[in-house]
PDB file of N, CA and C in Angstrom:
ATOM      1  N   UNK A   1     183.025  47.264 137.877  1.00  0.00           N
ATOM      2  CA  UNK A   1     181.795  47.393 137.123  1.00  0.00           C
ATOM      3  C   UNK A   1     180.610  47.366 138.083  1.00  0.00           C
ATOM      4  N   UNK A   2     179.537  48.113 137.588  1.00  0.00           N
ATOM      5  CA  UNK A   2     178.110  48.186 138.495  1.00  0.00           C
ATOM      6  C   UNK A   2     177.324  47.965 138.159  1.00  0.00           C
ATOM      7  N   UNK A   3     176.408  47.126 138.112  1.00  0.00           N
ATOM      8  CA  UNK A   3     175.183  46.490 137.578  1.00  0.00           C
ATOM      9  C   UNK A   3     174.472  47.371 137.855  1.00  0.00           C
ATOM     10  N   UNK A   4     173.500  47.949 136.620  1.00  0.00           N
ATOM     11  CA  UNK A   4     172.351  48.684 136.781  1.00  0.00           C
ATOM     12  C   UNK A   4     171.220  47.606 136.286  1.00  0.00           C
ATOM     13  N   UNK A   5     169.741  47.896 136.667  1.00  0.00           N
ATOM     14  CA  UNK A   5     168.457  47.495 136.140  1.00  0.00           C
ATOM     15  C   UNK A   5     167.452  48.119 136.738  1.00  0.00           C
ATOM     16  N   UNK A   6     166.283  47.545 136.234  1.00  0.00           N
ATOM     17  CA  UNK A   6     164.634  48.842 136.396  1.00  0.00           C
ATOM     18  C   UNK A   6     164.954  49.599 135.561  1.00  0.00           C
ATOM     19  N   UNK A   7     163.820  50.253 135.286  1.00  0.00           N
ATOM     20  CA  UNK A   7     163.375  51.064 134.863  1.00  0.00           C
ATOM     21  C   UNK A   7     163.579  52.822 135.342  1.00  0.00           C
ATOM     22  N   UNK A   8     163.725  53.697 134.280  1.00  0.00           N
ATOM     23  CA  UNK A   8     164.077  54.917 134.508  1.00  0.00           C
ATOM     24  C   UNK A   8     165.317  55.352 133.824  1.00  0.00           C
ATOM     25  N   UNK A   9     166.492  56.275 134.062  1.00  0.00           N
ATOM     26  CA  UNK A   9     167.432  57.572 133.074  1.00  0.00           C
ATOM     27  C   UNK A   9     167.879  57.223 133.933  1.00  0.00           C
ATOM     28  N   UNK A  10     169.408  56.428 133.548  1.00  0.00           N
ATOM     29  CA  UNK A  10     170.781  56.738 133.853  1.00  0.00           C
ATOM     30  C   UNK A  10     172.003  57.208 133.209  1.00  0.00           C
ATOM     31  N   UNK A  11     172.378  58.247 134.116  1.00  0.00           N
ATOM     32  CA  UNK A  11     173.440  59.133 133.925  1.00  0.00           C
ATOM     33  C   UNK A  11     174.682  58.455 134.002  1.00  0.00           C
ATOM     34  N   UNK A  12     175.692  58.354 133.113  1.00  0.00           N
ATOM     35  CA  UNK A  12     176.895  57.781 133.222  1.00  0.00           C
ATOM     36  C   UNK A  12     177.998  58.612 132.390  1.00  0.00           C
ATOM     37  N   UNK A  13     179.171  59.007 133.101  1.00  0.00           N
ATOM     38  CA  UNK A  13     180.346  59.562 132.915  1.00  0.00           C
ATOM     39  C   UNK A  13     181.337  59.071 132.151  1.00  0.00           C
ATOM     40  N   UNK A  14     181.287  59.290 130.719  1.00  0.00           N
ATOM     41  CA  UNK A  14     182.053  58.806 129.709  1.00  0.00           C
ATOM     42  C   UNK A  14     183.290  59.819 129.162  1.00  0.00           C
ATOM     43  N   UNK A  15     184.586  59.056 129.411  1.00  0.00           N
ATOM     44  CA  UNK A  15     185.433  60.062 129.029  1.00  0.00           C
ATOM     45  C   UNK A  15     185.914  59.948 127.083  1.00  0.00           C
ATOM     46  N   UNK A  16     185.939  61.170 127.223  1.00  0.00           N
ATOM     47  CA  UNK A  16     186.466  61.277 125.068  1.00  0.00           C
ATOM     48  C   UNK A  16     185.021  60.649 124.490  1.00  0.00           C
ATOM     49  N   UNK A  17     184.727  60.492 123.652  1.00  0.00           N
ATOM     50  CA  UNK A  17     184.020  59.911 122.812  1.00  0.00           C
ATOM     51  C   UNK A  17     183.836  58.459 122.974  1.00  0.00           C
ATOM     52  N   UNK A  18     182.711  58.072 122.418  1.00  0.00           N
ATOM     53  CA  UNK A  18     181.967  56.391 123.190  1.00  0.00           C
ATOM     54  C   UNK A  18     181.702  55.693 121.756  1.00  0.00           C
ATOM     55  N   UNK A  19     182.286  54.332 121.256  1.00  0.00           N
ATOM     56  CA  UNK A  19     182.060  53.901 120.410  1.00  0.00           C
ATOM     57  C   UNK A  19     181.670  52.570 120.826  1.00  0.00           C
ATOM     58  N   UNK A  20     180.553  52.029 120.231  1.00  0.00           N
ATOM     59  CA  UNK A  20     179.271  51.492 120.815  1.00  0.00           C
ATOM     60  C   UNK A  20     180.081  49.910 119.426  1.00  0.00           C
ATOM     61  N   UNK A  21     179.689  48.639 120.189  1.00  0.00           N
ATOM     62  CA  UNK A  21     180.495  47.465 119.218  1.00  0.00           C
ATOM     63  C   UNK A  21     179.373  46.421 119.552  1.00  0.00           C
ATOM     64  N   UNK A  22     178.583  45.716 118.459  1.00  0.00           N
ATOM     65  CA  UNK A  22     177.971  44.745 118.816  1.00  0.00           C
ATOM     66  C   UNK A  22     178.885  43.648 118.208  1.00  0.00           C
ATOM     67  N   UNK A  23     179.363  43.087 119.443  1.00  0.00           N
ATOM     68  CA  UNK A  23     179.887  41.098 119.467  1.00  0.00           C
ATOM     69  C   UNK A  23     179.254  39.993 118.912  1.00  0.00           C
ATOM     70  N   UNK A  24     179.291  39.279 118.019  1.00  0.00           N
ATOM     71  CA  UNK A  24     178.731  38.088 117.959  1.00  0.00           C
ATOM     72  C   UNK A  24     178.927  37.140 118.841  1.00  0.00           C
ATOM     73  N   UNK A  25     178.079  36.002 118.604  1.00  0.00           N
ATOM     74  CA  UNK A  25     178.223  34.981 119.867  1.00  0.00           C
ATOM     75  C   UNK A  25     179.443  34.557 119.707  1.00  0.00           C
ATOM     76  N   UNK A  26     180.904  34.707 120.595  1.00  0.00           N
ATOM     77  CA  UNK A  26     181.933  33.759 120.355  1.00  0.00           C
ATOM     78  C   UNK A  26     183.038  34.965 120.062  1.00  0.00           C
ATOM     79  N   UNK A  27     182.567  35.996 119.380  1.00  0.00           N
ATOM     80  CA  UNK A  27     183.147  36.860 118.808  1.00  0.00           C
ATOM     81  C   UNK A  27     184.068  36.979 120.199  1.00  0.00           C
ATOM     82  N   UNK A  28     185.602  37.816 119.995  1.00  0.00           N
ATOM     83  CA  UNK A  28     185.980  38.289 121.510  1.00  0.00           C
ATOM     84  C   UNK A  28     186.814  39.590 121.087  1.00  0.00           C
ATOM     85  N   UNK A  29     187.067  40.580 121.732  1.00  0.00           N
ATOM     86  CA  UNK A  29     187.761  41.445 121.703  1.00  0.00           C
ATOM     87  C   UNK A  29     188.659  41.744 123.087  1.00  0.00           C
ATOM     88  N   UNK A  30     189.786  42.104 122.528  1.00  0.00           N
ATOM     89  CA  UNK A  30     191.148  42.151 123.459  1.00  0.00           C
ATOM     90  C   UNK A  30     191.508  43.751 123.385  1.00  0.00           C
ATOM     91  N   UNK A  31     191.079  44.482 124.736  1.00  0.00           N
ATOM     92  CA  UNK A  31     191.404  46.129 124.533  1.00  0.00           C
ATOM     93  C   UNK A  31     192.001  45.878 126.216  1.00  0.00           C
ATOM     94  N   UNK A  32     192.992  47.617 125.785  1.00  0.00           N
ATOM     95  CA  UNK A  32     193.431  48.035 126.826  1.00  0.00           C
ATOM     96  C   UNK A  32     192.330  47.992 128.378  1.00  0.00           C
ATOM     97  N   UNK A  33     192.714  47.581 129.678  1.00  0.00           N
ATOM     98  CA  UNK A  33     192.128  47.875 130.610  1.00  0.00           C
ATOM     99  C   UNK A  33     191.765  49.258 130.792  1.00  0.00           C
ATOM    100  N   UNK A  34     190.603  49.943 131.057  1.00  0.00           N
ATOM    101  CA  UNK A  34     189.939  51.323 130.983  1.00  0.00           C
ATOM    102  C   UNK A  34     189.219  52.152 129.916  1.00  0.00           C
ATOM    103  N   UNK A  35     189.273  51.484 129.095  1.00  0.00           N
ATOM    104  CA  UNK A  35     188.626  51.635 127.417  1.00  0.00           C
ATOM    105  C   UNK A  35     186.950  51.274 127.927  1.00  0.00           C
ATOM    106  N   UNK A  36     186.955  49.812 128.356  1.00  0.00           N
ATOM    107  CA  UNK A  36     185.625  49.172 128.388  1.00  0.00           C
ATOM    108  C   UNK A  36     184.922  50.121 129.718  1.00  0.00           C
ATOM    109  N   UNK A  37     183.732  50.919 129.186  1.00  0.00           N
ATOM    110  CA  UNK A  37     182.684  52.237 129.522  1.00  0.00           C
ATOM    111  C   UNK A  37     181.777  51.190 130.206  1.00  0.00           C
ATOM    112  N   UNK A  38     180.897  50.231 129.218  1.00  0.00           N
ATOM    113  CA  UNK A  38     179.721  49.521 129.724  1.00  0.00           C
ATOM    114  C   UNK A  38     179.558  48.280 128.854  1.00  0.00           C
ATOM    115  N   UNK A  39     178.715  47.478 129.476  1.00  0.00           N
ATOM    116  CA  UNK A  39     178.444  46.079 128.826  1.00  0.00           C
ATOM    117  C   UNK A  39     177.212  45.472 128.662  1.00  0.00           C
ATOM    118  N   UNK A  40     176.787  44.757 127.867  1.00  0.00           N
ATOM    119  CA  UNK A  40     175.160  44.287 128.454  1.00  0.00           C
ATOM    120  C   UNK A  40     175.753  42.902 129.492  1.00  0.00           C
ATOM    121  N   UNK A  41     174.843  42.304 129.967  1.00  0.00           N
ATOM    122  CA  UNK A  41     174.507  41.422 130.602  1.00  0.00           C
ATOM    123  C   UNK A  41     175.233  39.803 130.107  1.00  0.00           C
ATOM    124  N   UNK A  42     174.774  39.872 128.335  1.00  0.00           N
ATOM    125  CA  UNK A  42     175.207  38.809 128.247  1.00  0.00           C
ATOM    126  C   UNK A  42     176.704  38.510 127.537  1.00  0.00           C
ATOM    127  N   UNK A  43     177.517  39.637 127.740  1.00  0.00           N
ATOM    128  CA  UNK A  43     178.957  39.758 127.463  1.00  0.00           C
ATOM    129  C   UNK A  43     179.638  39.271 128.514  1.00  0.00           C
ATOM    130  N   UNK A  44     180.730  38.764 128.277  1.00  0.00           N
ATOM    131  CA  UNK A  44     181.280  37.822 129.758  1.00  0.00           C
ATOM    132  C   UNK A  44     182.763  38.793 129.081  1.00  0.00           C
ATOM    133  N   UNK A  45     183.412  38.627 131.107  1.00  0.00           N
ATOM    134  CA  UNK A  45     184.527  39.372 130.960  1.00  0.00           C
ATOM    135  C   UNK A  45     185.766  38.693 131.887  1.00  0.00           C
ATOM    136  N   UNK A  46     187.204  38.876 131.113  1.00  0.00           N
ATOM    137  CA  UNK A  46     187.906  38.476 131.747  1.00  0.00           C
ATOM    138  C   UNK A  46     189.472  39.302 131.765  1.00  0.00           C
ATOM    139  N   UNK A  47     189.956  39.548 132.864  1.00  0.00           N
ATOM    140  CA  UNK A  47     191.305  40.125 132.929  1.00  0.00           C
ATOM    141  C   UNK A  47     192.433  39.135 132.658  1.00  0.00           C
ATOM    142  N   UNK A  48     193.127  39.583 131.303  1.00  0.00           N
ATOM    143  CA  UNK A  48     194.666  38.971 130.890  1.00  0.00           C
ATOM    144  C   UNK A  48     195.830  39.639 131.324  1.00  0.00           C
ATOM    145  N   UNK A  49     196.674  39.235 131.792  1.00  0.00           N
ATOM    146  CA  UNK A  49     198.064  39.676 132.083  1.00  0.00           C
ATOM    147  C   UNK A  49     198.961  39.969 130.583  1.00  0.00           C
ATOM    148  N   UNK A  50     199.594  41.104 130.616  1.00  0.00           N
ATOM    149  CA  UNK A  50     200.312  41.264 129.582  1.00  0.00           C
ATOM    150  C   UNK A  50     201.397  40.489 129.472  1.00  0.00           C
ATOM    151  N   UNK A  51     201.493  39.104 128.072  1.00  0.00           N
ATOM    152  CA  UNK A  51     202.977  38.648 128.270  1.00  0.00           C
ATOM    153  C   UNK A  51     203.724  39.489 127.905  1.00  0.00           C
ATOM    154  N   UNK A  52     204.866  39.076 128.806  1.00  0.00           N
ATOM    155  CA  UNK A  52     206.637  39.604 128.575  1.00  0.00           C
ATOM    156  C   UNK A  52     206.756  40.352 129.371  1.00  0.00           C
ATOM    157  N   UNK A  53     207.815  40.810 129.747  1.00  0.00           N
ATOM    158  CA  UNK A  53     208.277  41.466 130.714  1.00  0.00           C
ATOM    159  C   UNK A  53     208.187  42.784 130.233  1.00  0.00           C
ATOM    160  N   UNK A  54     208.820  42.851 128.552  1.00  0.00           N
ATOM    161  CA  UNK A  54     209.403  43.868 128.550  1.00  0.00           C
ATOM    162  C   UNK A  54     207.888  44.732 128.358  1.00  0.00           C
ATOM    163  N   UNK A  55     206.864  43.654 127.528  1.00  0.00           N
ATOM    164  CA  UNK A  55     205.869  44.514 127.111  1.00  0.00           C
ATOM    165  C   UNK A  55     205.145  45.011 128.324  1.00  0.00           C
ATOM    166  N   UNK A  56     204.899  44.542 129.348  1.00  0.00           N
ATOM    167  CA  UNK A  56     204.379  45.236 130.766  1.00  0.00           C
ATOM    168  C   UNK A  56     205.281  46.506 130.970  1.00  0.00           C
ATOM    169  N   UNK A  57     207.067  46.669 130.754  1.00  0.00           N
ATOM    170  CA  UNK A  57     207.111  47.724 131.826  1.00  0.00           C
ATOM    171  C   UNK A  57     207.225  48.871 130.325  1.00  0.00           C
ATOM    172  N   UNK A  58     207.545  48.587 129.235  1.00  0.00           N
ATOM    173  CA  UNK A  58     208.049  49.212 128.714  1.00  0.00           C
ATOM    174  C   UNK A  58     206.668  49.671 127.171  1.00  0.00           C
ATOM    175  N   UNK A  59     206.199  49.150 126.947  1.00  0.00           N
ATOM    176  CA  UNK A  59     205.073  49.123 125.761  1.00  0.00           C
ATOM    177  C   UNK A  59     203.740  50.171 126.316  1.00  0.00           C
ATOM    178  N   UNK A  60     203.745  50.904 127.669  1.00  0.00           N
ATOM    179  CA  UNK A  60     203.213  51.887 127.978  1.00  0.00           C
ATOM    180  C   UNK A  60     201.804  51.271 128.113  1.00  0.00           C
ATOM    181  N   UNK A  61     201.584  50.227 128.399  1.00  0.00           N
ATOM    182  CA  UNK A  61     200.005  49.630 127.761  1.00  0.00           C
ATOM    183  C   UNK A  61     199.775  49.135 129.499  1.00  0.00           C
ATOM    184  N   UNK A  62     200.336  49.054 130.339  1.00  0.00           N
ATOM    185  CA  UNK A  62     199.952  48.505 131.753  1.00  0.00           C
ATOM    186  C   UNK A  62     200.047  46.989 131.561  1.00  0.00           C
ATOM    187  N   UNK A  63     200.271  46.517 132.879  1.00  0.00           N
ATOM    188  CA  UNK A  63     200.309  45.109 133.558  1.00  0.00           C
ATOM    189  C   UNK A  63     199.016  44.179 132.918  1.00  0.00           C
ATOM    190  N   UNK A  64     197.847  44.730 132.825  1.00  0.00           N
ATOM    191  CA  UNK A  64     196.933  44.008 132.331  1.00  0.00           C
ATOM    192  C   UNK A  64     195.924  44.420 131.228  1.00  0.00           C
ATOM    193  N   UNK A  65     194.969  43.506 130.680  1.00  0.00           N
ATOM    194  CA  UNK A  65     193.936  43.759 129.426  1.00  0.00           C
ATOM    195  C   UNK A  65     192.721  42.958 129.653  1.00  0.00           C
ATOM    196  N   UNK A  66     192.095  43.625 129.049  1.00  0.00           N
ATOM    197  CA  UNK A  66     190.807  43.144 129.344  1.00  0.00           C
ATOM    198  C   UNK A  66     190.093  42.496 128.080  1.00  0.00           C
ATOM    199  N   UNK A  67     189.352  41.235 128.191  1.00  0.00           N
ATOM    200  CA  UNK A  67     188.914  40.240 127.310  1.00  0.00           C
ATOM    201  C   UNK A  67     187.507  39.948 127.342  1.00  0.00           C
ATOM    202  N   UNK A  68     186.672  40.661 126.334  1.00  0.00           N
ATOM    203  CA  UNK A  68     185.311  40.839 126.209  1.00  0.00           C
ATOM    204  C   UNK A  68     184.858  39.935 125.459  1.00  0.00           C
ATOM    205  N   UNK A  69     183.989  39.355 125.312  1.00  0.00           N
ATOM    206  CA  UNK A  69     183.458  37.678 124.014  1.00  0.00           C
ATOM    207  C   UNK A  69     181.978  37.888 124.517  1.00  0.00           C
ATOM    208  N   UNK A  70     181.216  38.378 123.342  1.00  0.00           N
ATOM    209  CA  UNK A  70     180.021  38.133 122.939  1.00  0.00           C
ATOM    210  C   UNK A  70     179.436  36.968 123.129  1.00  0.00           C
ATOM    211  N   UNK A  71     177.841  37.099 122.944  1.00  0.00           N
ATOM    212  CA  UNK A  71     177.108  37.858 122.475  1.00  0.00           C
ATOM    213  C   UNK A  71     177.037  39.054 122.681  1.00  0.00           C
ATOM    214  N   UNK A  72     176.629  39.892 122.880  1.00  0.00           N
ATOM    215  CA  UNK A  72     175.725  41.242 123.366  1.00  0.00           C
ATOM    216  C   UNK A  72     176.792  42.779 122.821  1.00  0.00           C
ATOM    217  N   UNK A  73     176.562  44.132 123.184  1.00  0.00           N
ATOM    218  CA  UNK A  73     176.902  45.104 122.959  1.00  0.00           C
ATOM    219  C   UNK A  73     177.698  45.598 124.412  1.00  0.00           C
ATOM    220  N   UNK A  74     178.801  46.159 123.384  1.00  0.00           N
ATOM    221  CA  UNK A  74     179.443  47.149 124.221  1.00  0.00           C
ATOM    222  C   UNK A  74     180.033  48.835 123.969  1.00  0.00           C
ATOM    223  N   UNK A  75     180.139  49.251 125.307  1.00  0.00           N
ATOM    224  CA  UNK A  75     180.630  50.669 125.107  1.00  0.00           C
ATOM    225  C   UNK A  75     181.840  50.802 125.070  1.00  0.00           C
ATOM    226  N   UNK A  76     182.867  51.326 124.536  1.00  0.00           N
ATOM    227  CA  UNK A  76     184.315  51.675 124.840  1.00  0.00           C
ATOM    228  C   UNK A  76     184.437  53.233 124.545  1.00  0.00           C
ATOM    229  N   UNK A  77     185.312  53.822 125.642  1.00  0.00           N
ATOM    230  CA  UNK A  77     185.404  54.924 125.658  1.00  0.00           C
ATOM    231  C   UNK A  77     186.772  55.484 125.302  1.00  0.00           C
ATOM    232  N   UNK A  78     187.048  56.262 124.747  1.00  0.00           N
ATOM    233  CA  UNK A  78     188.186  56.754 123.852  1.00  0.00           C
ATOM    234  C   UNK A  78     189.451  57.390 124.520  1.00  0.00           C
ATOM    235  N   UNK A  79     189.037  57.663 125.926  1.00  0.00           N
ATOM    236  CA  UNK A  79     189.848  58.260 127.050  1.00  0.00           C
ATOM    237  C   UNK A  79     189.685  58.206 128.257  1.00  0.00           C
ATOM    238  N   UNK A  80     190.233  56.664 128.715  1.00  0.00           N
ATOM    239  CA  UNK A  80     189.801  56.919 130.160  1.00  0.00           C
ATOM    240  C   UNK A  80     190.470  57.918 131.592  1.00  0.00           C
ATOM    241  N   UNK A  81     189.987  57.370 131.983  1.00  0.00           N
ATOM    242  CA  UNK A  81     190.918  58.788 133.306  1.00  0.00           C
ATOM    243  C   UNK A  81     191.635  59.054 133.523  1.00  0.00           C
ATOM    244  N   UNK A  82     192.524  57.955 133.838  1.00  0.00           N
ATOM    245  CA  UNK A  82     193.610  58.664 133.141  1.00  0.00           C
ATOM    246  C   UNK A  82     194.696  59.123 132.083  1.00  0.00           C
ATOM    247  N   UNK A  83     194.060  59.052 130.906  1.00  0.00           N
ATOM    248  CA  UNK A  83     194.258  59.776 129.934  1.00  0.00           C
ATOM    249  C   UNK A  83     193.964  61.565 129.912  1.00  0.00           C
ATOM    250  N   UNK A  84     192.800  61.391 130.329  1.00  0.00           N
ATOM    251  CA  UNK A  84     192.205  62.515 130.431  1.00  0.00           C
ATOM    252  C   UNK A  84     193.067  63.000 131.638  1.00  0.00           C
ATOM    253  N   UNK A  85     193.438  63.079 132.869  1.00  0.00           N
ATOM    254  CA  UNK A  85     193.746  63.533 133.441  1.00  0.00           C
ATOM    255  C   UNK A  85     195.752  64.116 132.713  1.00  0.00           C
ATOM    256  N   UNK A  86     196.000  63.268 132.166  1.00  0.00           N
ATOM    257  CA  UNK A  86     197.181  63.527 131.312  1.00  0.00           C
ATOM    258  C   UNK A  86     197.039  64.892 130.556  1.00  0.00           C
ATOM    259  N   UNK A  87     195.982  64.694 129.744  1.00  0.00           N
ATOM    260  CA  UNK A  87     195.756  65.958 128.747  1.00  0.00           C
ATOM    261  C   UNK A  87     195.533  66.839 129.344  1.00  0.00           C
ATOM    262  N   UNK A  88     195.380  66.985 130.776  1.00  0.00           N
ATOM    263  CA  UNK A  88     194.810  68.040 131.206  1.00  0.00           C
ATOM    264  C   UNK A  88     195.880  68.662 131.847  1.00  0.00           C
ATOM    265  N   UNK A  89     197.194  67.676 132.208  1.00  0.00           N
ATOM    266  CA  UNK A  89     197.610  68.004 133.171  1.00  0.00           C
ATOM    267  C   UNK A  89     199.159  69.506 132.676  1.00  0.00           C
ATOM    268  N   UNK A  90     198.804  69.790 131.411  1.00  0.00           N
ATOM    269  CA  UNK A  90     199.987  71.136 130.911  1.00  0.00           C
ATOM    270  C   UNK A  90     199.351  72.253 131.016  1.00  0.00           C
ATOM    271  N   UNK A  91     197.847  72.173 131.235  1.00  0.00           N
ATOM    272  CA  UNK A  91     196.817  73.564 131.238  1.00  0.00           C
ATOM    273  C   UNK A  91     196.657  74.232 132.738  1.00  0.00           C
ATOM    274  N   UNK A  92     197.157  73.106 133.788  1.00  0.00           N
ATOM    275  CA  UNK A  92     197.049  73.447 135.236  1.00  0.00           C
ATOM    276  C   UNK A  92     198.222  74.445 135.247  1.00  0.00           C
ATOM    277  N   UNK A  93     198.310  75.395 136.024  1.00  0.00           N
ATOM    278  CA  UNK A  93     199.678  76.176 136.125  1.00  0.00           C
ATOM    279  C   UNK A  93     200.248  75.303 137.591  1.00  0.00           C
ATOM    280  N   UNK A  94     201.639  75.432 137.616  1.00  0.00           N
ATOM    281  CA  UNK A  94     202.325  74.505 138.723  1.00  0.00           C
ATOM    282  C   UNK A  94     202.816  75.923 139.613  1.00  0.00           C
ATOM    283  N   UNK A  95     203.258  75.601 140.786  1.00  0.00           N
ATOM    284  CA  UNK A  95     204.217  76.639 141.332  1.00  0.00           C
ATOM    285  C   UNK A  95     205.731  76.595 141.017  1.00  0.00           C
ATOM    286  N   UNK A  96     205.941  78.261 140.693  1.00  0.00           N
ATOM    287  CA  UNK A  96     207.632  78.101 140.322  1.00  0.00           C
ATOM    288  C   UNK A  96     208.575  78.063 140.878  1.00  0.00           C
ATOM    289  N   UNK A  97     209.514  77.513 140.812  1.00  0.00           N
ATOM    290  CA  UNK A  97     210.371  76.905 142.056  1.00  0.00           C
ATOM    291  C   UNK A  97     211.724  77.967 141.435  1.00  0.00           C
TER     292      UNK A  97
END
């Protein structure tokens, strides 16, 4: 994550569609690692390990998750990179062997 502030237009690269969540104080939300786009300031964040074994190798969801708890607003984005790079990847032509 990159802390922006001041004043002025920033440009930021959001993949799929951006659905915007205001947290209450205390409130917390538990999403996939790469979902979370942006945060305000006073959202605190923390990385969880996926329990179980099986659910890390096998539940397609990755080794870890990410744990957001209000106050403040956040962005989550609907496709992160690599997702997007997935969808993209049957439209590339390959070489034929």
């Amino acid at each position: 994550m990159q802390r922006f502030t001041g004043d002025g237009i920033l440009f930021v690269e959001i993949d799929g569609s951006v659905i915007e969540k205001d947290l209450a104080p205390g409130e917390t939300l538990l999403i996939d690692t790469g979902y979370l786009a942006a945060m305000e300031t006073t959202v605190s964040i923390n990385i969880e390990s996926v329990k179980g074994i099986g659910n890390a190798l096998f539940g397609g969801e990755g080794l870890f998750n990410t744990k957001v708890m209000g106050p403040g607003r956040i962005w989550l984005q609907t496709m992160p990179i690599s997702h997007f790079a997935g969808s993209l990847s049957h439209y590339i032509p390959s070489a034929k062997r």
